[in-house]
N, C-alpha and C. Protein backbone atom coordinates (compact mmCIF):
# COMPACT_ATOMS: atom_id res chain seq x y z
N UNK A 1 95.17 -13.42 -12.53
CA UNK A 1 95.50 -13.17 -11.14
C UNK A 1 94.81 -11.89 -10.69
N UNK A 2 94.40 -11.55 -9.72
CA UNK A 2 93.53 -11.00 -9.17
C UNK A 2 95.07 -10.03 -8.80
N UNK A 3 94.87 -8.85 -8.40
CA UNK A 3 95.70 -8.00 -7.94
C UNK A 3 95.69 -7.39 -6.76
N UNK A 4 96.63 -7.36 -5.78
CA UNK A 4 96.20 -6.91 -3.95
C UNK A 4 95.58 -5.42 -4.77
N UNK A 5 96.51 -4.39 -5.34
CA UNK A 5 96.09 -3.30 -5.86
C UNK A 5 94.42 -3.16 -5.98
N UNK A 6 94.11 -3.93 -7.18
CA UNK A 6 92.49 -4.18 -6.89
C UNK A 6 92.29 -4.33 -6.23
N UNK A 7 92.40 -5.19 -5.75
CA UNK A 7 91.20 -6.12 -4.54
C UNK A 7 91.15 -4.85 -3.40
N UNK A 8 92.35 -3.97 -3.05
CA UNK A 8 92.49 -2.90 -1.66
C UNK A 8 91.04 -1.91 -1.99
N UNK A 9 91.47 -1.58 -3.49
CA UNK A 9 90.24 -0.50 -3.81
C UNK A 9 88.53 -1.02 -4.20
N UNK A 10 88.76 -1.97 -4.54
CA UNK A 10 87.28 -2.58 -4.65
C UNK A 10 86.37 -3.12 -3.15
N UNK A 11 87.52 -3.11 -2.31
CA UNK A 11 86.87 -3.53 -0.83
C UNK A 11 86.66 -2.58 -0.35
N UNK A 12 87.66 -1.44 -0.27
CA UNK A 12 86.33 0.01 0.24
C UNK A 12 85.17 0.16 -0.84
N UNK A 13 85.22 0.07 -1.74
CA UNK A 13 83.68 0.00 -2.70
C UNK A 13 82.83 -0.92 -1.75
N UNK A 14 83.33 -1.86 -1.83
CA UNK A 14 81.99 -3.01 -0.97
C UNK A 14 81.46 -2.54 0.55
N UNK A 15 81.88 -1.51 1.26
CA UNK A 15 81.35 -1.34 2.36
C UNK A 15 80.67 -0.39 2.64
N UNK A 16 79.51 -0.28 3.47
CA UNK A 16 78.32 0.30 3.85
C UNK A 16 78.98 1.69 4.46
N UNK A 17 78.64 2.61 4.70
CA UNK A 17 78.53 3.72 5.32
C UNK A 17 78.98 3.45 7.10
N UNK A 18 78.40 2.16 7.26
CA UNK A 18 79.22 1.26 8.66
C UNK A 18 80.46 1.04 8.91
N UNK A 19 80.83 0.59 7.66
CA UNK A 19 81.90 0.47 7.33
C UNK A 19 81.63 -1.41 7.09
N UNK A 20 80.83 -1.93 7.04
CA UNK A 20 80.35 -3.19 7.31
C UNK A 20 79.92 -3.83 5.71
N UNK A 21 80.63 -5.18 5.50
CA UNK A 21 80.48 -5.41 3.91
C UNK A 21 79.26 -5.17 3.67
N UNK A 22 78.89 -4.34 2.24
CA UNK A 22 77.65 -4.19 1.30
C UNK A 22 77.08 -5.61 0.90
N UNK A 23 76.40 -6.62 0.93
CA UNK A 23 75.87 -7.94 0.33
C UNK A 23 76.14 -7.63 -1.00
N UNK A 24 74.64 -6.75 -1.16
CA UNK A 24 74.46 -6.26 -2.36
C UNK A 24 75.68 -5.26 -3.51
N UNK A 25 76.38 -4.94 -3.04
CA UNK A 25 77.33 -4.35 -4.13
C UNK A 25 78.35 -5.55 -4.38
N UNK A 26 78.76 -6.35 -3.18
CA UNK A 26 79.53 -7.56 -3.15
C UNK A 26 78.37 -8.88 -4.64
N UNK A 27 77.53 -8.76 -4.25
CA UNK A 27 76.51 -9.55 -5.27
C UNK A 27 76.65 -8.81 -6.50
N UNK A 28 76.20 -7.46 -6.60
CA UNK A 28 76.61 -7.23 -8.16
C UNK A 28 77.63 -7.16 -8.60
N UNK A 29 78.58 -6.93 -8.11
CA UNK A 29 80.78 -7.02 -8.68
C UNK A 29 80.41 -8.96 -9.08
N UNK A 30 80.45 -9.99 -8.25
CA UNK A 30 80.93 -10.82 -8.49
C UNK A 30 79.52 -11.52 -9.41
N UNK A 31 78.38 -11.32 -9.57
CA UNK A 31 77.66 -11.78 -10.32
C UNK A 31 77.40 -11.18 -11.66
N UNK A 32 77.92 -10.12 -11.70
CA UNK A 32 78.06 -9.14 -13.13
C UNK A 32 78.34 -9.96 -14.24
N UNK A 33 77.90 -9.65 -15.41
CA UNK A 33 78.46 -10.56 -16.66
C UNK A 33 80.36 -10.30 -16.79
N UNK A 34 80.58 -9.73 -16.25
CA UNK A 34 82.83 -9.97 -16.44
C UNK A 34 83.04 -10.38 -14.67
N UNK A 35 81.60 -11.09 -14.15
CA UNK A 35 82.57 -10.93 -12.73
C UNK A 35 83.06 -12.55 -11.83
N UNK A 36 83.77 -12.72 -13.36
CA UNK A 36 83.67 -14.85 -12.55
C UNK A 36 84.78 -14.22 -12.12
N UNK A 37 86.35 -13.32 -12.46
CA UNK A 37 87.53 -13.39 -11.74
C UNK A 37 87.25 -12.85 -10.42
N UNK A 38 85.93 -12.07 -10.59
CA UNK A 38 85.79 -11.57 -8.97
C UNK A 38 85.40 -12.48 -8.11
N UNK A 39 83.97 -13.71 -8.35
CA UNK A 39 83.83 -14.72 -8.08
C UNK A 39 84.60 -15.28 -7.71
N UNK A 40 85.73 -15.67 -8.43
CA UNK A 40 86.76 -16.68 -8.14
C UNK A 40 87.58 -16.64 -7.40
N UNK A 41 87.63 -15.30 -6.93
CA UNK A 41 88.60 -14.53 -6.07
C UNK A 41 87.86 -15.02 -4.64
N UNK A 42 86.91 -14.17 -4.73
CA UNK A 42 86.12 -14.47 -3.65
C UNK A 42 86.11 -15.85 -2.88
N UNK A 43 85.31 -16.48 -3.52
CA UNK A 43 85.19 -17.95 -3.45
C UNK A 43 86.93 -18.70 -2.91
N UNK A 44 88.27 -18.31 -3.66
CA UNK A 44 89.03 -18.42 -2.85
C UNK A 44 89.51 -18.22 -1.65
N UNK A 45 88.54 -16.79 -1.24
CA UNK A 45 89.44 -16.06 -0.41
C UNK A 45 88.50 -16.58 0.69
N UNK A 46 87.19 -16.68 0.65
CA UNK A 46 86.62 -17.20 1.72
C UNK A 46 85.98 -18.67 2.07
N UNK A 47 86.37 -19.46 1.14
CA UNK A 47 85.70 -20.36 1.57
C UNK A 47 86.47 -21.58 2.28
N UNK A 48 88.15 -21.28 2.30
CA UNK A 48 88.49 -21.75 3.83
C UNK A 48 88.00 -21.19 4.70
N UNK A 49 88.44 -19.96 5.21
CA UNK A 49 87.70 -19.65 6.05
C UNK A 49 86.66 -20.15 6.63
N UNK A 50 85.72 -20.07 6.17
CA UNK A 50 83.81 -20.35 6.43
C UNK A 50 84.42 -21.95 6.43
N UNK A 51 85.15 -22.98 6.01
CA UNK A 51 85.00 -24.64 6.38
C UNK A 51 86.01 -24.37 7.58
N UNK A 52 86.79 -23.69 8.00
CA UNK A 52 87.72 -23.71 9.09
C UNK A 52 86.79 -23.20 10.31
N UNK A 53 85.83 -22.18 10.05
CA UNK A 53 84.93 -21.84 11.54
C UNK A 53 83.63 -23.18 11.25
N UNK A 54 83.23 -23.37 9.92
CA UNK A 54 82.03 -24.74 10.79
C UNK A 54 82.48 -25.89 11.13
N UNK A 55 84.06 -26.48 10.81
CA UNK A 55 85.11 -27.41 11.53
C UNK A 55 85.19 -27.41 13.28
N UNK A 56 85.38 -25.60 13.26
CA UNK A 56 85.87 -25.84 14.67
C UNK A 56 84.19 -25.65 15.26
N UNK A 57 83.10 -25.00 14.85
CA UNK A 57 81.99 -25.20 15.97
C UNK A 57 81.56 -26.37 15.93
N UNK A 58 81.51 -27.33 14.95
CA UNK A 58 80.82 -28.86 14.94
C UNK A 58 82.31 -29.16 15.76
N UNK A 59 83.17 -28.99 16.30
CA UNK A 59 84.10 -29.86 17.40
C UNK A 59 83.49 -28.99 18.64
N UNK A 60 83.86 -27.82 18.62
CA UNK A 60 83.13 -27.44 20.01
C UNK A 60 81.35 -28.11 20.34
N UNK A 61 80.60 -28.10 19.47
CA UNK A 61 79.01 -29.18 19.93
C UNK A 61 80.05 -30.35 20.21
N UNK A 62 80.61 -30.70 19.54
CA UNK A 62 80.61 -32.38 19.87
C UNK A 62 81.65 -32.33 21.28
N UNK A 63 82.25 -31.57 21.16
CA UNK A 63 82.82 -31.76 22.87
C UNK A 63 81.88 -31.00 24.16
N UNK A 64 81.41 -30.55 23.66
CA UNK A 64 80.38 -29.97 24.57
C UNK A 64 78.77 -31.16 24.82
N UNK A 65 78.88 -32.26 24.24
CA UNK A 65 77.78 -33.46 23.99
C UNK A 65 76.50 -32.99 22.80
N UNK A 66 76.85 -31.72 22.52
CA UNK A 66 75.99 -32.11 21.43
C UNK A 66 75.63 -33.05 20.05
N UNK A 67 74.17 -33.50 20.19
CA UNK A 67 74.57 -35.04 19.46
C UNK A 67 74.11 -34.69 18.13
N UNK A 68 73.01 -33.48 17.91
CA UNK A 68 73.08 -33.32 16.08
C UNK A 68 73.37 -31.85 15.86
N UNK A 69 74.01 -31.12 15.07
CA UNK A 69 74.13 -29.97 14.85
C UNK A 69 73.67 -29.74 13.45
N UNK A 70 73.06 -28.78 12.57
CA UNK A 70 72.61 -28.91 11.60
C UNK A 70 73.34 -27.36 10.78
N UNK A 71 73.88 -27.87 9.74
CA UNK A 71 74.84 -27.06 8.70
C UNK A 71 73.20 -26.53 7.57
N UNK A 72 73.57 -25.05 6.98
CA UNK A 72 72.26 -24.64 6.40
C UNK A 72 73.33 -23.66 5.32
N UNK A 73 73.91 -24.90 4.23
CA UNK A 73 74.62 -24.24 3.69
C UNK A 73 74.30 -24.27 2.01
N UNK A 74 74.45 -23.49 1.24
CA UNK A 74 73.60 -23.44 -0.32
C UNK A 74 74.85 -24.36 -0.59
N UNK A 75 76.02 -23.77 -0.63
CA UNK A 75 77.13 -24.30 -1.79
C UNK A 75 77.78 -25.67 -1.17
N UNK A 76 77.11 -26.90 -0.17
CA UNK A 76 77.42 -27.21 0.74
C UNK A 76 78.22 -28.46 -0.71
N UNK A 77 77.84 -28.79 -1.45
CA UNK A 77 78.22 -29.60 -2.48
C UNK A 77 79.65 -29.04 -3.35
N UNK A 78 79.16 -28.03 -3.44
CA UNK A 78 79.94 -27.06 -3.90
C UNK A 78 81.40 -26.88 -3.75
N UNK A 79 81.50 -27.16 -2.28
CA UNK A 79 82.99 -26.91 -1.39
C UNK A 79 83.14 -28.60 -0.77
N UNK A 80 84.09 -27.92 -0.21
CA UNK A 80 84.40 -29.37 0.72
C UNK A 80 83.60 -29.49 1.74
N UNK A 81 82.84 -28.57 2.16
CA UNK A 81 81.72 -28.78 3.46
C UNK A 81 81.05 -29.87 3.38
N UNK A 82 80.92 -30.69 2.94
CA UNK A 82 80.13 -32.03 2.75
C UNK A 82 80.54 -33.10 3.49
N UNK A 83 82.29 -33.05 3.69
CA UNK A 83 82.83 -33.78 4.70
C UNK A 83 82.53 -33.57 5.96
N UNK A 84 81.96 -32.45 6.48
CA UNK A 84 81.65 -32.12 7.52
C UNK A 84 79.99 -32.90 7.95
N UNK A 85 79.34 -32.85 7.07
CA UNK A 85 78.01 -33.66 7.08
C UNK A 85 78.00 -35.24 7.39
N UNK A 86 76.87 -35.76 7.80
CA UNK A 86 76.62 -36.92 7.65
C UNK A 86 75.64 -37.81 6.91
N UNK A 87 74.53 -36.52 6.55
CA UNK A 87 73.71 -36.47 6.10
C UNK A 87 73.35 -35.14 5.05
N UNK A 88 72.47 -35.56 4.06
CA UNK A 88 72.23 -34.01 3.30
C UNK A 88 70.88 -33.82 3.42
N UNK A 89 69.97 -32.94 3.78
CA UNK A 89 68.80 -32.46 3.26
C UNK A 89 68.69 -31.25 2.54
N UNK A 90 67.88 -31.46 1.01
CA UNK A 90 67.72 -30.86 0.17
C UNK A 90 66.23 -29.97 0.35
N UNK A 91 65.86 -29.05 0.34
CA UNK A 91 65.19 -28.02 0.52
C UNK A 91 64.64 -27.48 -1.29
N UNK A 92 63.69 -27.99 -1.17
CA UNK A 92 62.73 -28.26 -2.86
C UNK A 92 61.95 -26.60 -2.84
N UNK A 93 61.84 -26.23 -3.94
CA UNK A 93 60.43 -25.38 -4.48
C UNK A 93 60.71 -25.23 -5.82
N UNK A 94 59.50 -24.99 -6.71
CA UNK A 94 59.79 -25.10 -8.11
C UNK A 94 60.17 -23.59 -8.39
N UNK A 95 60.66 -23.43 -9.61
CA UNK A 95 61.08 -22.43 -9.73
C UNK A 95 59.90 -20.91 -9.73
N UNK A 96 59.27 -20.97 -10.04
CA UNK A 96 58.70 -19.96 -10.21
C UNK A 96 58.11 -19.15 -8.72
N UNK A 97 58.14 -20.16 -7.55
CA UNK A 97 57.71 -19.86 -6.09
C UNK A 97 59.59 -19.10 -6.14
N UNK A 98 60.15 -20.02 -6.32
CA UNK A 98 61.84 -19.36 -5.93
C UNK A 98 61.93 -18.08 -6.33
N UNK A 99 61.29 -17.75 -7.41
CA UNK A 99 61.59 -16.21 -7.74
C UNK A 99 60.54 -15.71 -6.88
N UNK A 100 59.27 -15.68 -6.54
CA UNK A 100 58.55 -15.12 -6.02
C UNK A 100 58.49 -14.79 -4.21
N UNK A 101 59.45 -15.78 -3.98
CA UNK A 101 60.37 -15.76 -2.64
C UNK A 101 61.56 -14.40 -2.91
N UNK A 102 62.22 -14.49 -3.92
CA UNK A 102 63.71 -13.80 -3.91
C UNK A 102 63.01 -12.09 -4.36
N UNK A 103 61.80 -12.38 -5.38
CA UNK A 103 61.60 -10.88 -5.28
C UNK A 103 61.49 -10.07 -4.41
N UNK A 104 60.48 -11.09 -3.50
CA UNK A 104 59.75 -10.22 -2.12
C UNK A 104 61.07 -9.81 -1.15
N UNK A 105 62.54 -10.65 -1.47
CA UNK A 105 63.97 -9.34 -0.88
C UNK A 105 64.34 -9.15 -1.52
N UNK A 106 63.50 -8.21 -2.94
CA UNK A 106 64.39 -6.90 -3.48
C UNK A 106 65.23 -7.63 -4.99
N UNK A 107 65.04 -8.89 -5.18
CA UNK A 107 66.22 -9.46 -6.33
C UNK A 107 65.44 -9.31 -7.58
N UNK A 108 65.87 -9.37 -8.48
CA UNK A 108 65.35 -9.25 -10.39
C UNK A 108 65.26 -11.22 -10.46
N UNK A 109 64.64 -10.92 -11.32
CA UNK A 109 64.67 -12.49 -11.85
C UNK A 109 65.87 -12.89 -12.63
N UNK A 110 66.33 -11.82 -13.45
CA UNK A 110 68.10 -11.89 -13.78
C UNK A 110 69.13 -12.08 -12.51
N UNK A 111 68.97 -11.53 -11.48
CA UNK A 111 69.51 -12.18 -10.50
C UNK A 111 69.46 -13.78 -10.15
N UNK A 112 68.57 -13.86 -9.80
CA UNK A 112 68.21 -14.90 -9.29
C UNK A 112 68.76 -16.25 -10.46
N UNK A 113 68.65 -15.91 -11.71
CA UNK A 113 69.28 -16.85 -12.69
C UNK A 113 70.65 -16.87 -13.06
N UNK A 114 71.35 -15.94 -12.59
CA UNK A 114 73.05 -15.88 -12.26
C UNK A 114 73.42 -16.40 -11.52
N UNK A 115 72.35 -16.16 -10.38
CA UNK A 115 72.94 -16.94 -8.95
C UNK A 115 72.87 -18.70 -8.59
N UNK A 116 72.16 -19.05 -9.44
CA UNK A 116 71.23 -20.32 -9.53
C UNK A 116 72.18 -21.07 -10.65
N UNK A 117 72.97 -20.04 -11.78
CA UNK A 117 73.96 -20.60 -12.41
C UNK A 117 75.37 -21.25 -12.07
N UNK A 118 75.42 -20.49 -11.04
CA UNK A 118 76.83 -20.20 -10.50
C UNK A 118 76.96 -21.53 -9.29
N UNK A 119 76.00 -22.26 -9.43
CA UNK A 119 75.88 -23.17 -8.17
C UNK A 119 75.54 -24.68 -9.32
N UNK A 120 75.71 -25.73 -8.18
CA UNK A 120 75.61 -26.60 -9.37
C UNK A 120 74.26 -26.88 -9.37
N UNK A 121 74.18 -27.89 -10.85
CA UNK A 121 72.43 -28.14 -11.22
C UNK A 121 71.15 -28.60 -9.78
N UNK A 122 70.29 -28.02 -10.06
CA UNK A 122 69.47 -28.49 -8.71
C UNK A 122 68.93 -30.22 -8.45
N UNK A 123 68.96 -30.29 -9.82
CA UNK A 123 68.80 -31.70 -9.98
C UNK A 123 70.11 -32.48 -9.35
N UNK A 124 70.96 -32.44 -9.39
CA UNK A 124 72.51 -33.14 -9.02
C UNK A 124 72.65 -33.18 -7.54
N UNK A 125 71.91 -31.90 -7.05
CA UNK A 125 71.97 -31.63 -5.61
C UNK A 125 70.18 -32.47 -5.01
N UNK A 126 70.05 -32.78 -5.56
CA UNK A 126 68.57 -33.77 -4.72
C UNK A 126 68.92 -35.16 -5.05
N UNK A 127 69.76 -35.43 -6.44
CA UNK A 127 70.16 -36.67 -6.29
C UNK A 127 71.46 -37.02 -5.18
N UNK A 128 71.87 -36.16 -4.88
CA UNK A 128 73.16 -36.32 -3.66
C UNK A 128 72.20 -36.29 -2.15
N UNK A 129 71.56 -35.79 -2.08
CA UNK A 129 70.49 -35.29 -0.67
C UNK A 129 69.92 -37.08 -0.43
N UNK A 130 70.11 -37.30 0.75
CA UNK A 130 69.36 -38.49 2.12
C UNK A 130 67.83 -38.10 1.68
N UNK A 131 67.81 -37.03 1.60
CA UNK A 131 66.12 -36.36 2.34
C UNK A 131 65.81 -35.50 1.36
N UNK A 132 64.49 -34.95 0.81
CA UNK A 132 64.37 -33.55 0.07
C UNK A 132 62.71 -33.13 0.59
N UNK A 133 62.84 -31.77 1.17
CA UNK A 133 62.07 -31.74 1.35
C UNK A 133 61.40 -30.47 0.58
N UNK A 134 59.72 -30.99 0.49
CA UNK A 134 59.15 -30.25 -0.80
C UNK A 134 59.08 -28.81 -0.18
N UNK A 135 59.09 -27.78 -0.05
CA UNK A 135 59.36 -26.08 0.75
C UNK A 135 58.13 -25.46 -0.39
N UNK A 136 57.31 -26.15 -0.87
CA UNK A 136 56.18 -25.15 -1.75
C UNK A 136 54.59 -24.95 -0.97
N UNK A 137 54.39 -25.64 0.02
CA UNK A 137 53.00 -25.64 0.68
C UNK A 137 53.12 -25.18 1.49
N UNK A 138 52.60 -25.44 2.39
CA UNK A 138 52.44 -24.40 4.03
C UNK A 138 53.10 -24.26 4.78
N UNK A 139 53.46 -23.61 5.79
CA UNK A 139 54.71 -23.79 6.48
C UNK A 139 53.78 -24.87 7.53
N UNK A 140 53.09 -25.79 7.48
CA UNK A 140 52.44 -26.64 8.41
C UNK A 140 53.41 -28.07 7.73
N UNK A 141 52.81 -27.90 6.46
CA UNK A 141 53.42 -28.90 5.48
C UNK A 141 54.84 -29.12 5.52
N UNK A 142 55.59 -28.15 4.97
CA UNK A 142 57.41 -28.19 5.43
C UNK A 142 57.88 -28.89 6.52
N UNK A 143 56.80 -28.18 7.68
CA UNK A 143 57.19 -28.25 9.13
C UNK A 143 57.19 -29.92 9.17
N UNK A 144 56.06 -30.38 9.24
CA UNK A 144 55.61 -31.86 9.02
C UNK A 144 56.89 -32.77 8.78
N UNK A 145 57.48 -32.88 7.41
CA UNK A 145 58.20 -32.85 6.63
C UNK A 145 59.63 -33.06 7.52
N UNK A 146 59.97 -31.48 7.64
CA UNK A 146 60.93 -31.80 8.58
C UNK A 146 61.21 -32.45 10.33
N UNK A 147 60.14 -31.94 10.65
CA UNK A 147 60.01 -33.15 12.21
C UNK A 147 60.03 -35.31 11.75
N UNK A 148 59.59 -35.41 10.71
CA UNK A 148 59.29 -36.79 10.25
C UNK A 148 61.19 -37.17 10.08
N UNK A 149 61.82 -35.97 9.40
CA UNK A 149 63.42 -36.10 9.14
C UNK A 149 64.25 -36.16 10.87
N UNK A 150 63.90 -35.31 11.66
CA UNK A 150 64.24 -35.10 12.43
C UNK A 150 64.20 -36.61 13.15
N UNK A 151 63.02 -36.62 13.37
CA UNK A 151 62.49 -38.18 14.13
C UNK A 151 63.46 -39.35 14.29
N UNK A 152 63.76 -39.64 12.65
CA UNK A 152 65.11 -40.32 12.52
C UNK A 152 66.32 -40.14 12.72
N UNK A 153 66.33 -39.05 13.23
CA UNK A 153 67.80 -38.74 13.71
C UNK A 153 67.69 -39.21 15.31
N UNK A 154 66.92 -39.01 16.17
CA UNK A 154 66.72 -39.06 17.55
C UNK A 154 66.31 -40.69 17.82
């Protein structure tokens, strides 16, 4: 069990000089090698939340006539957010572009393999995906890619 005690003093740790959550100190507490109870905490504490606000904006588009709204979520398998979908598109690059993406904001390659752990296999998530699109060539290529997905929706 996670403790309010903790959790009061570790949340002023997590905030910026703004007073505005730290990403990054929030990323190293819960990705740390002892930090699945922090994880788990987390992951409890917010991820109603986050399906209770993309619930209510996919009702506000749809009462407002919007006819596709598009969810851009990593853990979308992960959680119950999937009920919210109708469709999945999977977003491809091989690994070694993925790190070379995550370095260029600042991450270790030990990062990046905690974080990539902590989510389910990538393979599991393209066999669940409508669509996958390859994200390693040009942004002409991607683009392509995704207007051809789009197309079928309209």
């Amino acid at each position: 069990m996670y403790s309010a005690k903790r959790g009061a003093s570790t949340a002023a740790f997590l905030k910026d000089t703004r007073g505005k959550v730290d990403r990054k100190a929030v990323a190293a507490l819960v990705f740390a090698e002892s930090g699945q109870r922090e994880l788990e905490f987390l992951t409890a504490l917010t991820h109603p939340l986050i399906q209770a606000n993309i619930e209510a904006e996919l009702c506000r588009r749809k009462l407002a006539g919007t006819p596709i709204a598009v969810l851009d979520a990593a853990l979308l398998l992960e959680t119950d957010w999937k009920t919210c979908v109708d469709r999945i598109v999977f977003v491809d690059a091989p690994s070694g572009l993925r790190l070379q993406r995550v370095q260029a904001r600042g991450w270790t390659e030990a990062q990046l393999a905690v974080r990539e752990a902590a989510q389910l296999p990538l393979e599991f998530k393209k066999a669940k995906a409508d669509w996958i699109v390859d994200n390693s060539g040009t942004i002409e290529k991607t683009f392509d890619q995704v207007e051809k997905i789009w197309q079928g929706f309209c």
